[in-house]
C-alpha atoms as a PDB file:
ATOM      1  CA  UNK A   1     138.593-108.200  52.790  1.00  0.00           C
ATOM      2  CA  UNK A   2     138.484-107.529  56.483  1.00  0.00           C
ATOM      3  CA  UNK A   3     140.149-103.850  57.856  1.00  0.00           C
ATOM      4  CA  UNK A   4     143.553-105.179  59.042  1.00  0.00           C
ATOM      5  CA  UNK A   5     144.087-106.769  55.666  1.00  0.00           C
ATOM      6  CA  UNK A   6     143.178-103.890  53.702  1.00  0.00           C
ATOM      7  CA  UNK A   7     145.462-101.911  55.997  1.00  0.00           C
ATOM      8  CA  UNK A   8     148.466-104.866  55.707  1.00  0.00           C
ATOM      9  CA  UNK A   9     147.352-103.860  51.752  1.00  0.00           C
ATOM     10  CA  UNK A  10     148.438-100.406  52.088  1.00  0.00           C
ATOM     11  CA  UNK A  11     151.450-100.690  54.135  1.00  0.00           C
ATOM     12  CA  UNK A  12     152.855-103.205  51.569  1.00  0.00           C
ATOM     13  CA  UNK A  13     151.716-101.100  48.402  1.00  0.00           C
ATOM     14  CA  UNK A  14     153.708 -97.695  51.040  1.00  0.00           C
ATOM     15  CA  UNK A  15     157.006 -99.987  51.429  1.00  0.00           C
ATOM     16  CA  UNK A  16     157.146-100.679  48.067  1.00  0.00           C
ATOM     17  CA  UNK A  17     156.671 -96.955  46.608  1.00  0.00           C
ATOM     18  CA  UNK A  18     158.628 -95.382  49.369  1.00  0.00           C
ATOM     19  CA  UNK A  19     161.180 -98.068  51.054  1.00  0.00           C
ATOM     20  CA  UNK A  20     160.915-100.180  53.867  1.00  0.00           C
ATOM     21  CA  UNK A  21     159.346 -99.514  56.867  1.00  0.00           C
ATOM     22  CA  UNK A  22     157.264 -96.630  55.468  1.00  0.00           C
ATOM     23  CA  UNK A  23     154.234 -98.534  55.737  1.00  0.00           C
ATOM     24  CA  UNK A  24     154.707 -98.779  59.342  1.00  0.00           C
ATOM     25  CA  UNK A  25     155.126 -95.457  60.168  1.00  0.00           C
ATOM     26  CA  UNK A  26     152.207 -93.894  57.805  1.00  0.00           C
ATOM     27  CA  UNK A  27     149.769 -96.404  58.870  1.00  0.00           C
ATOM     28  CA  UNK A  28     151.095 -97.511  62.674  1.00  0.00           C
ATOM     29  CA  UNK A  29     149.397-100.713  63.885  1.00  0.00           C
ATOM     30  CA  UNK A  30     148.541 -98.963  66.886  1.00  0.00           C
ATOM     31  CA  UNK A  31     146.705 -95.939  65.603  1.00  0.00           C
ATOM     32  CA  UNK A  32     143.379 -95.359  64.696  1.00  0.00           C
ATOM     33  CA  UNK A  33     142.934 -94.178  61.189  1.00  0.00           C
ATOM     34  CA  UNK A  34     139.906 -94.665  58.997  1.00  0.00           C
ATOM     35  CA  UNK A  35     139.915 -95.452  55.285  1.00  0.00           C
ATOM     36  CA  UNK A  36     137.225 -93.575  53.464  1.00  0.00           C
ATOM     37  CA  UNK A  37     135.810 -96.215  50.467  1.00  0.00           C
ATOM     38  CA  UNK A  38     135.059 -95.321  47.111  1.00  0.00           C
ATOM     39  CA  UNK A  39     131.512 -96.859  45.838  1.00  0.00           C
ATOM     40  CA  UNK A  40     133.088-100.198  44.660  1.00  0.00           C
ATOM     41  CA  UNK A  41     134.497-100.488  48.023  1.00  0.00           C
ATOM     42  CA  UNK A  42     138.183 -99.653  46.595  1.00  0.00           C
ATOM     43  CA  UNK A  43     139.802 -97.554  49.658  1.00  0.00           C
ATOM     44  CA  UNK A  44     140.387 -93.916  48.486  1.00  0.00           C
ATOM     45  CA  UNK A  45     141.883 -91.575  51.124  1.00  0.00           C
ATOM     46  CA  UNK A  46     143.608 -92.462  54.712  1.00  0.00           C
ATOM     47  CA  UNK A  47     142.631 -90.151  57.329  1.00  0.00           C
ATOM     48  CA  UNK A  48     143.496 -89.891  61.110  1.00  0.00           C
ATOM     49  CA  UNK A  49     143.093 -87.293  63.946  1.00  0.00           C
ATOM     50  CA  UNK A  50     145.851 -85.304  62.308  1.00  0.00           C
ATOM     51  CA  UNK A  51     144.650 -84.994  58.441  1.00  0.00           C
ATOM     52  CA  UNK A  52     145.143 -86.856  55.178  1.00  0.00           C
ATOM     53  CA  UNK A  53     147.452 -89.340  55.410  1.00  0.00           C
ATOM     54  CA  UNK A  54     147.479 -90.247  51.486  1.00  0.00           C
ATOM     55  CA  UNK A  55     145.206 -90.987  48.841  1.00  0.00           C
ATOM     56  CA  UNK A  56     145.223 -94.345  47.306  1.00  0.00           C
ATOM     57  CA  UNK A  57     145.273 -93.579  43.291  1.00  0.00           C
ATOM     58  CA  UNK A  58     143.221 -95.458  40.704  1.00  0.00           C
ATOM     59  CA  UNK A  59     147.105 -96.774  39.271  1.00  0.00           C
ATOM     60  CA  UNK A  60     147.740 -98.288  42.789  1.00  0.00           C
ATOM     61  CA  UNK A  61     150.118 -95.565  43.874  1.00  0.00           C
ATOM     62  CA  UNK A  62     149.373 -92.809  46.867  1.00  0.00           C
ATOM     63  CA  UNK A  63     149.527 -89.222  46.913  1.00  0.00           C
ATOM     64  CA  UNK A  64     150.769 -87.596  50.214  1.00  0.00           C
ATOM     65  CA  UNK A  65     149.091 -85.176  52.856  1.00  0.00           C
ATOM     66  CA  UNK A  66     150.832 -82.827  54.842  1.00  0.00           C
ATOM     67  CA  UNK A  67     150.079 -85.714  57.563  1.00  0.00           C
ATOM     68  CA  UNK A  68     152.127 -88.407  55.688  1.00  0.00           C
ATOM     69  CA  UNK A  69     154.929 -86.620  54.779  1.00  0.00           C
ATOM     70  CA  UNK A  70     155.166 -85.555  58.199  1.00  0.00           C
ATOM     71  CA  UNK A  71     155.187 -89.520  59.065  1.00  0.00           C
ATOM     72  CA  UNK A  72     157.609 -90.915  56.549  1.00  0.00           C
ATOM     73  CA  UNK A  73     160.294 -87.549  57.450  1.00  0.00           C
ATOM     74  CA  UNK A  74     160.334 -89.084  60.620  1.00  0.00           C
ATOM     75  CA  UNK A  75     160.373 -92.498  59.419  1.00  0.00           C
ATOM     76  CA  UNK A  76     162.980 -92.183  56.405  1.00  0.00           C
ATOM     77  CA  UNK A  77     166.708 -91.374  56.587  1.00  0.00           C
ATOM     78  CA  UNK A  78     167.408 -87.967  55.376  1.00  0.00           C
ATOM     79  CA  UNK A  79     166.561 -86.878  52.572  1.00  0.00           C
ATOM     80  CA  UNK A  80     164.759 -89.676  51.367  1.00  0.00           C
ATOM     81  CA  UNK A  81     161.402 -88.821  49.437  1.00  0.00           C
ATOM     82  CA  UNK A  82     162.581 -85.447  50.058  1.00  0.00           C
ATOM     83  CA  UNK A  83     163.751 -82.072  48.638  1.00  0.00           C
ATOM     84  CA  UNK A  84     165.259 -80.279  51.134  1.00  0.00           C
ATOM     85  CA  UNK A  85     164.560 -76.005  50.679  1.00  0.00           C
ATOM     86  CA  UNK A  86     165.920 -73.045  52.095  1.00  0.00           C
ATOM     87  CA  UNK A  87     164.104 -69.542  53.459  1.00  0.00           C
ATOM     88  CA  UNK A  88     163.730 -67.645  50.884  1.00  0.00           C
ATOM     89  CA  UNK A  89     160.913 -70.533  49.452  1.00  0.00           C
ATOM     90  CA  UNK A  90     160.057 -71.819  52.700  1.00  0.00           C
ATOM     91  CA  UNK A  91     156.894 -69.064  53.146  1.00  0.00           C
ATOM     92  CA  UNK A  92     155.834 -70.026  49.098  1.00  0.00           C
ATOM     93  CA  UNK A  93     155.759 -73.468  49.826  1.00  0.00           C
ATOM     94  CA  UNK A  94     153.718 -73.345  52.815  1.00  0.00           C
ATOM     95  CA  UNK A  95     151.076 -71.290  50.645  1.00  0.00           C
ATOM     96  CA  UNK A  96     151.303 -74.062  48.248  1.00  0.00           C
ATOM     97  CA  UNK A  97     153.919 -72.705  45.870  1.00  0.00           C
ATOM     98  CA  UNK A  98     155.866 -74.677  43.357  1.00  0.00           C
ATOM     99  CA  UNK A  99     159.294 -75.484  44.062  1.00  0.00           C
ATOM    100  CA  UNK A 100     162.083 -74.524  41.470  1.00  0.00           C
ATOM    101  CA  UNK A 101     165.174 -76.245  40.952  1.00  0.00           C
ATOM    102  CA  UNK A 102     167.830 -73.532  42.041  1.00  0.00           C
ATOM    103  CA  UNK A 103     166.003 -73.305  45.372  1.00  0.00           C
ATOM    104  CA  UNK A 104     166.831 -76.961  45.827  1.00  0.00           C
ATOM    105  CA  UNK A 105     170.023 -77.649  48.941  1.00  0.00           C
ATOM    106  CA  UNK A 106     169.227 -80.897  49.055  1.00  0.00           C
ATOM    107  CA  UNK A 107     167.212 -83.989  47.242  1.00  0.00           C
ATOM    108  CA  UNK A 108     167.335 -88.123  48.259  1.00  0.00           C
ATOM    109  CA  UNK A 109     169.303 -89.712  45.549  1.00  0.00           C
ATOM    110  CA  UNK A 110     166.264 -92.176  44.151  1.00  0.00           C
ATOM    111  CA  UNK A 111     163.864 -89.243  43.789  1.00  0.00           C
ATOM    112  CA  UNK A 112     162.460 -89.721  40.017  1.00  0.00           C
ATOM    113  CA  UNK A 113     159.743 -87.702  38.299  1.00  0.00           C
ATOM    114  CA  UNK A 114     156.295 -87.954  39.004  1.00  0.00           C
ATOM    115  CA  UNK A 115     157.695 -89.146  42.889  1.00  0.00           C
ATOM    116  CA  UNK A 116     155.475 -88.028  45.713  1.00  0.00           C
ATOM    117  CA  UNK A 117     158.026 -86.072  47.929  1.00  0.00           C
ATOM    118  CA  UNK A 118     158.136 -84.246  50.980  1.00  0.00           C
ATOM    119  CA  UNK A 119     159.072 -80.518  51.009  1.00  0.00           C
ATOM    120  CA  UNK A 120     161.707 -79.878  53.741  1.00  0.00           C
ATOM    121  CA  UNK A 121     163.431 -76.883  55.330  1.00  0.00           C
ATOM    122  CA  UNK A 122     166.722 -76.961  56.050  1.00  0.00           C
ATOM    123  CA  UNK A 123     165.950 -76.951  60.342  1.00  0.00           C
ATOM    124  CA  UNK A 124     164.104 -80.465  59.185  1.00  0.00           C
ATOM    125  CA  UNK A 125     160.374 -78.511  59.226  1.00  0.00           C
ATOM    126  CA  UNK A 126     157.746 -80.122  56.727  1.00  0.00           C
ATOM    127  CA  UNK A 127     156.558 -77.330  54.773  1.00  0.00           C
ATOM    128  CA  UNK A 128     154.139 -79.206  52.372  1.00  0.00           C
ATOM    129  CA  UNK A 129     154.413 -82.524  49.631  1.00  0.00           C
ATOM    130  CA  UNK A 130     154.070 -82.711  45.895  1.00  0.00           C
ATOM    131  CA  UNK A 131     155.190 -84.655  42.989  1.00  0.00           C
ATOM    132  CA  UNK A 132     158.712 -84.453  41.917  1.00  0.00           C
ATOM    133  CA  UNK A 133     158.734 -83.306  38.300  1.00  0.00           C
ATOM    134  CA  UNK A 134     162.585 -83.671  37.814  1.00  0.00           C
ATOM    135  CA  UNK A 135     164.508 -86.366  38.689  1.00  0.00           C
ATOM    136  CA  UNK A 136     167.456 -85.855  42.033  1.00  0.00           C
ATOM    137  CA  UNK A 137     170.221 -85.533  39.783  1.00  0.00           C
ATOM    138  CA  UNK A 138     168.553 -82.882  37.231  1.00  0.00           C
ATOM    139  CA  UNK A 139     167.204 -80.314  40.893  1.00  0.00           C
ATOM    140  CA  UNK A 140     170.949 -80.665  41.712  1.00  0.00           C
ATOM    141  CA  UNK A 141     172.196 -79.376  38.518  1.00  0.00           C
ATOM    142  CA  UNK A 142     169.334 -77.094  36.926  1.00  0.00           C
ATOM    143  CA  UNK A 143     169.130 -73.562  37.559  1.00  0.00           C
ATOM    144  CA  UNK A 144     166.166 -73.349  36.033  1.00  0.00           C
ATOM    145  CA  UNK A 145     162.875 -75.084  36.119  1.00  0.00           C
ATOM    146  CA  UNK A 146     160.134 -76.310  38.351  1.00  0.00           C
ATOM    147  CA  UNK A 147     161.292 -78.940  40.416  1.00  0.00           C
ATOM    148  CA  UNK A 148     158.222 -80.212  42.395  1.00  0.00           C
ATOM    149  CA  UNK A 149     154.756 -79.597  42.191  1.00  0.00           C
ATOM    150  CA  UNK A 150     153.477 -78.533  45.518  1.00  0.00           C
ATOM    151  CA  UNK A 151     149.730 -80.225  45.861  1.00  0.00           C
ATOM    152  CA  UNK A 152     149.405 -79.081  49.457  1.00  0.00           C
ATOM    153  CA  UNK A 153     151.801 -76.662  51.543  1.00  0.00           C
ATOM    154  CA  UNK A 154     152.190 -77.386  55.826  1.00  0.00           C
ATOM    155  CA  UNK A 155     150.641 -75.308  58.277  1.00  0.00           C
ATOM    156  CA  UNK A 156     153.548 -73.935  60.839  1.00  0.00           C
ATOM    157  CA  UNK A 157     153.102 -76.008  63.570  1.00  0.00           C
END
């Protein structure tokens, strides 16, 4: 399997887990990114200038860096793939903090658990990704409970 189509690979496998034209915008045809190989030649993690793009899991899904969910927020409509936070967990989340539900102003409507998400403030700023643990309907009506799992929190840029 040559580089483009391993790359073709993973924007398919990114359009289907996140929506259309994600795989465009994490992996853009005119970027240089390099995919790091596991032993059996399986690709593992998608890197560029920037960061981690994503890991490619052994269950053919990816896990987001802060560099990806920068990419698809700018890619996806809002909120899509995203819970959407305000200031009082904005500095928690950037050290990496879990997000609860009654923090949450604002989640995309096909968020389901075990979802890799994006972790938004309110002024649009990516302040880290995780996996959604509750589904969109259940952060808008809890008041209680951890809503995503934040793996790694965003750097202010």
């Amino acid at each position: 399997m040559s580089g483009d189509a391993t790359l073709d690979d993973l924007r398919t496998v990114a359009d289907y887990q996140f929506g259309a034209g994600a795989g465009g915008a994490l992996f853009p045809p005119d970027e240089d990114v390099t995919v790091r190989r596991s032993t059996s030649g399986r690709p593992r993690q998608v890197t560029c200038d920037a960061g981690r793009v994503v890991s490619y899991r052994t269950d053919g899904r990816f896990t987001l860096g802060v560099e990806g969910g920068r990419r698809l927020r700018s890619a996806l409509a809002h909120p899509e793939y995203s819970v959407v936070v305000g200031d009082e967990s904005a500095p928690f989340v950037r050290d990496g903090k879990n997000v609860f539900a009654k923090f949450v102003s604002e989640v995309g409507d096909a968020v389901r658990p075990r979802d890799e998400v994006t972790v938004v403030h309110e002024d649009g700023t990516v302040l880290g990704v995780g996996r959604a643990e509750l589904a969109a309907a259940e952060m808008r009506d809890f008041s209680t409970g951890m809503a995503v799992k934040v793996r790694s929190g965003a750097v202010p840029e």
